[in-house]
N, C-alpha and C. Protein backbone atom coordinates (compact mmCIF):
# COMPACT_ATOMS: atom_id res chain seq x y z
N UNK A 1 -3.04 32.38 -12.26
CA UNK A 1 -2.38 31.35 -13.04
C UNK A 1 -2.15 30.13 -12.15
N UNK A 2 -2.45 29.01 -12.68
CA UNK A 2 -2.84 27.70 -11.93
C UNK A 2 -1.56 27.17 -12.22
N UNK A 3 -0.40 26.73 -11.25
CA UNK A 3 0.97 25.70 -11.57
C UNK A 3 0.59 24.29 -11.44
N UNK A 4 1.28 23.52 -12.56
CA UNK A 4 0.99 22.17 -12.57
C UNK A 4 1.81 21.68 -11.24
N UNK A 5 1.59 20.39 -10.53
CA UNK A 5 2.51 20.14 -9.31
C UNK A 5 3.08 18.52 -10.61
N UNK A 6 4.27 18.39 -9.71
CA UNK A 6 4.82 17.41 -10.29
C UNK A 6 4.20 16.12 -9.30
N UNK A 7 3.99 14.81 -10.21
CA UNK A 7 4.10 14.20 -9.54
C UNK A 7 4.79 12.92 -9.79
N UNK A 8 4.60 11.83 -8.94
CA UNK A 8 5.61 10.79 -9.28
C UNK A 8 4.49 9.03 -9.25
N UNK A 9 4.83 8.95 -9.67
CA UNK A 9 4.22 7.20 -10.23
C UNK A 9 4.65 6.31 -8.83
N UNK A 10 3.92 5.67 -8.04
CA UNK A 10 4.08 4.82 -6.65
C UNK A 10 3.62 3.67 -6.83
N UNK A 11 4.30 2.30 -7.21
CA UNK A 11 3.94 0.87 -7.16
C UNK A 11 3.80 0.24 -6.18
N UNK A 12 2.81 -0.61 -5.76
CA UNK A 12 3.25 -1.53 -4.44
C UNK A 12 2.32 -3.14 -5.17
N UNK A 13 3.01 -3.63 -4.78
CA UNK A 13 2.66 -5.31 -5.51
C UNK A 13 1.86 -5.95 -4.36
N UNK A 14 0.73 -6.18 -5.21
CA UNK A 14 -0.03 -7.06 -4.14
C UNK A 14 -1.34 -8.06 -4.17
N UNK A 15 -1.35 -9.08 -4.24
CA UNK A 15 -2.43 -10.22 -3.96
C UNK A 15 -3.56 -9.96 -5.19
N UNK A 16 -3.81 -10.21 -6.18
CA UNK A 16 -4.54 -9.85 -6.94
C UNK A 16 -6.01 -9.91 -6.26
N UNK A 17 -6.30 -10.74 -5.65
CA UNK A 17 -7.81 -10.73 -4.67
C UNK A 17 -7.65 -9.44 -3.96
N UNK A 18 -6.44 -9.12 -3.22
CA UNK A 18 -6.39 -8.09 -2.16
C UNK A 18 -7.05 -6.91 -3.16
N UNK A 19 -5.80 -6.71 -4.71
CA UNK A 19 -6.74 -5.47 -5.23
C UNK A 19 -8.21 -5.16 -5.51
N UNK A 20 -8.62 -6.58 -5.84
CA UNK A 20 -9.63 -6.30 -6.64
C UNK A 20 -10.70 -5.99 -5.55
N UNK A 21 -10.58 -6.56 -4.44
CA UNK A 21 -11.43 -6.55 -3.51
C UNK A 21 -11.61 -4.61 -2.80
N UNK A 22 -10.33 -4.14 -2.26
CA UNK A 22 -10.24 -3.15 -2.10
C UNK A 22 -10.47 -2.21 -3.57
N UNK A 23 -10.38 -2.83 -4.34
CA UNK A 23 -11.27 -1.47 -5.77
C UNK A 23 -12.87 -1.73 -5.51
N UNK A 24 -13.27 -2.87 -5.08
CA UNK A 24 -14.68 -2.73 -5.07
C UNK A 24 -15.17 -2.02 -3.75
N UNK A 25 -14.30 -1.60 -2.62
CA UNK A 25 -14.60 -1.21 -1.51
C UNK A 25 -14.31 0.81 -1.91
N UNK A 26 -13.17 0.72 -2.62
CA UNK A 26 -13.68 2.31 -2.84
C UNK A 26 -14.28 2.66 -3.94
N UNK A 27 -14.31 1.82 -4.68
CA UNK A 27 -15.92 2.20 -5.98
C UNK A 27 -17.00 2.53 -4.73
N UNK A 28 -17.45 1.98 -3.67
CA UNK A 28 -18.47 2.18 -3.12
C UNK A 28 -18.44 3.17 -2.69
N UNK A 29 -17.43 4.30 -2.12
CA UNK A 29 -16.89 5.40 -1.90
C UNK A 29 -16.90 6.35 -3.05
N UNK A 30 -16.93 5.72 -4.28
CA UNK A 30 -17.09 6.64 -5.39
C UNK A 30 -15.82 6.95 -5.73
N UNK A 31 -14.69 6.34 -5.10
CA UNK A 31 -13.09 6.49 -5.86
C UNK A 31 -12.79 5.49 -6.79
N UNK A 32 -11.58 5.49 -7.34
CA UNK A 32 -10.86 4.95 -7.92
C UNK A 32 -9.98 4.01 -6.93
N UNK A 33 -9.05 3.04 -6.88
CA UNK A 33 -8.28 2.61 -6.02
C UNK A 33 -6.55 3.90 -6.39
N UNK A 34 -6.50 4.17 -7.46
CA UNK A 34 -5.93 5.22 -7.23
C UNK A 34 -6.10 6.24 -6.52
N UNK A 35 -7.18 6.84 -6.84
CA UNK A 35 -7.70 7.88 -5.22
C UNK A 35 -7.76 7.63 -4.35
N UNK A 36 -7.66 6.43 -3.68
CA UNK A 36 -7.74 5.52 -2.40
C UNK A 36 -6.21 5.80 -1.77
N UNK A 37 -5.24 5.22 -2.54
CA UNK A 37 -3.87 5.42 -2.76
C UNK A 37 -3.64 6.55 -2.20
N UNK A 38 -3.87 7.66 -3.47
CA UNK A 38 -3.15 9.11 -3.26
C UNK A 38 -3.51 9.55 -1.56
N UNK A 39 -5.06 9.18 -1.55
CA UNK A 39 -5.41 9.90 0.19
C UNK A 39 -4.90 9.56 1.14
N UNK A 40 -4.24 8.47 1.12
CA UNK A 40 -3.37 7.44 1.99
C UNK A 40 -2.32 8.17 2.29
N UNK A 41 -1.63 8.09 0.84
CA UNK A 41 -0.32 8.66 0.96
C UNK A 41 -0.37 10.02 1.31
N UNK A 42 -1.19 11.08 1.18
CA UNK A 42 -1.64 12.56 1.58
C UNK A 42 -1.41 12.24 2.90
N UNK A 43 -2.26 11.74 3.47
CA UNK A 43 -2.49 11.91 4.78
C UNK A 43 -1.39 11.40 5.42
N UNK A 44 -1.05 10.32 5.45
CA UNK A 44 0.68 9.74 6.09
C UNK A 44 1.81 11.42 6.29
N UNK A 45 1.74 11.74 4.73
CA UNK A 45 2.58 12.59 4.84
C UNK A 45 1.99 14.18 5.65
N UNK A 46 0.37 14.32 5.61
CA UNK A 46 0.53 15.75 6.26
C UNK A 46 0.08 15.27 8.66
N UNK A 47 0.20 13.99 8.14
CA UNK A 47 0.00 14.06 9.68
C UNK A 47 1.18 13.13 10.55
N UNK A 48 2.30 12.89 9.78
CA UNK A 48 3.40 12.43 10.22
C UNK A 48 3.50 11.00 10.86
N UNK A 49 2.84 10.54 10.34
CA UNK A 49 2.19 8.88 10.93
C UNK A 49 1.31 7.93 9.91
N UNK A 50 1.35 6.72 10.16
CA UNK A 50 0.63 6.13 9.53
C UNK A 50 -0.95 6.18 10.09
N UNK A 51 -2.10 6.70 9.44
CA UNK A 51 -3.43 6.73 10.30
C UNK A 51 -4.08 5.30 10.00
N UNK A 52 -3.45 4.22 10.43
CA UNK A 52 -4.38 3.46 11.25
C UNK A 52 -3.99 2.96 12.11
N UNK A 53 -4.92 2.21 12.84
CA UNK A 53 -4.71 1.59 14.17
C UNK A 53 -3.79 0.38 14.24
N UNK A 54 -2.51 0.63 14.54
CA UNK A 54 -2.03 -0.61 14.29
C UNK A 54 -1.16 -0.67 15.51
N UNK A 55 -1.89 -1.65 16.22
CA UNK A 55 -1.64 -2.38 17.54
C UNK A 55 -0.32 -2.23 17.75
N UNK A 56 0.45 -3.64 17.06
CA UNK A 56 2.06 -3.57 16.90
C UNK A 56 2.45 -2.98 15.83
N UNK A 57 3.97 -2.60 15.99
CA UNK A 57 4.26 -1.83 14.77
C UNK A 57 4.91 -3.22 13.83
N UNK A 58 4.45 -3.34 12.19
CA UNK A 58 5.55 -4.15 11.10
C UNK A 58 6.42 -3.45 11.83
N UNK A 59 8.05 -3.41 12.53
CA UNK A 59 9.07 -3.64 11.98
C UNK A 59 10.01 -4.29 11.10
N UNK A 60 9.27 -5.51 10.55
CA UNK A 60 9.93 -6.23 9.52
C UNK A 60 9.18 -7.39 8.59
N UNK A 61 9.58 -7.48 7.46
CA UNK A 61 9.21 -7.97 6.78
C UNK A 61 8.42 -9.59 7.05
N UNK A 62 9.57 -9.93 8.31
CA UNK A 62 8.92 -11.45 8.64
C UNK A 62 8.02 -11.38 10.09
N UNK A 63 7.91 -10.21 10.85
CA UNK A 63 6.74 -9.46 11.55
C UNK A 63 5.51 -9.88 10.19
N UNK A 64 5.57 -9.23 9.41
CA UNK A 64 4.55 -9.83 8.47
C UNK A 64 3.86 -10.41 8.08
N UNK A 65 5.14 -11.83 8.04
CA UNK A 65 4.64 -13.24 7.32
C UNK A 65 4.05 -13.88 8.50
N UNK A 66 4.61 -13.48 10.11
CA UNK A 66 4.26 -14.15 11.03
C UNK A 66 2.91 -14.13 11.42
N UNK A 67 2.15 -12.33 11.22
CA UNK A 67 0.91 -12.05 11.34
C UNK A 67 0.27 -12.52 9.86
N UNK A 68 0.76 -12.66 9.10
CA UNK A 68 -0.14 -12.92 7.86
C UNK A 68 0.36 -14.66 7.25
N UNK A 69 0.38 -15.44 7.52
CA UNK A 69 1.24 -17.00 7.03
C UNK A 69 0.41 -17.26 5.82
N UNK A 70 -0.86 -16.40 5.28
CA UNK A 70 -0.60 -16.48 4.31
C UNK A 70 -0.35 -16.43 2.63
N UNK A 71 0.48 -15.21 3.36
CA UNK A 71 1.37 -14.45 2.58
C UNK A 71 2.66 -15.14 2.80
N UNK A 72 3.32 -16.04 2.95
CA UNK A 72 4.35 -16.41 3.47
C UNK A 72 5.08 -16.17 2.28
N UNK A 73 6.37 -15.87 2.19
CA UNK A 73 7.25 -15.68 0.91
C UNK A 73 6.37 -15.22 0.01
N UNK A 74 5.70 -14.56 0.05
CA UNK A 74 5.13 -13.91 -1.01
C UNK A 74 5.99 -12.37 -0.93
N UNK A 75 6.17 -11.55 0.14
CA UNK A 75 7.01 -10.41 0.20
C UNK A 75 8.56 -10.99 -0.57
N UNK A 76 8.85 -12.12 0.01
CA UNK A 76 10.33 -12.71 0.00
C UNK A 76 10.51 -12.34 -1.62
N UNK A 77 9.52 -13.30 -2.55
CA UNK A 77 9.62 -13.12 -3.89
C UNK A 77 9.52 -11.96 -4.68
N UNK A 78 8.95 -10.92 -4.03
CA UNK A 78 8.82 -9.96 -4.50
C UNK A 78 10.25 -9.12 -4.29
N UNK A 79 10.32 -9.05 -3.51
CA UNK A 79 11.69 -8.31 -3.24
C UNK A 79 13.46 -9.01 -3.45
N UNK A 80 13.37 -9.87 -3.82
CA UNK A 80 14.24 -10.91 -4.65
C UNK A 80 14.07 -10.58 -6.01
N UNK A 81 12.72 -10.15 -6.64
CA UNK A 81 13.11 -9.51 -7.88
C UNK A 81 13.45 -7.99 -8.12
N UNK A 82 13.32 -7.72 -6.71
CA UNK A 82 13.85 -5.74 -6.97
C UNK A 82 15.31 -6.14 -6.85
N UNK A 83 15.56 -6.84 -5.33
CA UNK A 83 17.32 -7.04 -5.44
C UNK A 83 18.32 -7.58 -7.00
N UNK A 84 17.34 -8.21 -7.72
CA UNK A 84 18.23 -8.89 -8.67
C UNK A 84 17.96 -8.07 -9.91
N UNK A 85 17.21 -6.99 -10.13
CA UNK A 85 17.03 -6.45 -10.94
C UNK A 85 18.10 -5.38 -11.76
């Protein structure tokens, strides 16, 4: 007898180019960008780390904007509508 696992619904907001671009990179893989997702998140959680190479660590949100300018307030806005929600 096969148990269903529960699972839970995971949003992350981001760059409409960023998605579309990364859905055409795992279509080529033969996934979904949801399956892209889930393996991400699998793996984070069974190997206790984030698996990629990342030089410095984000500690913070404006670590971010500093490596990315431009994204600048683009996190800011986003998370100004979770706080006010």
């Amino acid at each position: 007898m096969t148990t269903k696992q529960k699972t839970v619904q995971v949003a992350a907001r981001v760059p409409v180019e960023i998605k579309e671009q990364a859905s055409v990179v795992a279509g080529e893989y033969g996934l979904g960008l949801g399956d892209a997702v889930r393996m991400f998140v699998t793996r984070i959680a069974k190997e206790k780390r984030i698996p990629l190479d990342i030089s410095v660590p984000l500690a913070s949100i404006s670590n971010f904007d500093q490596a990315h300018p431009e994204y600048q307030n683009y996190i800011d806005t986003i998370a100004e509508g979770y706080l006010y929600e």
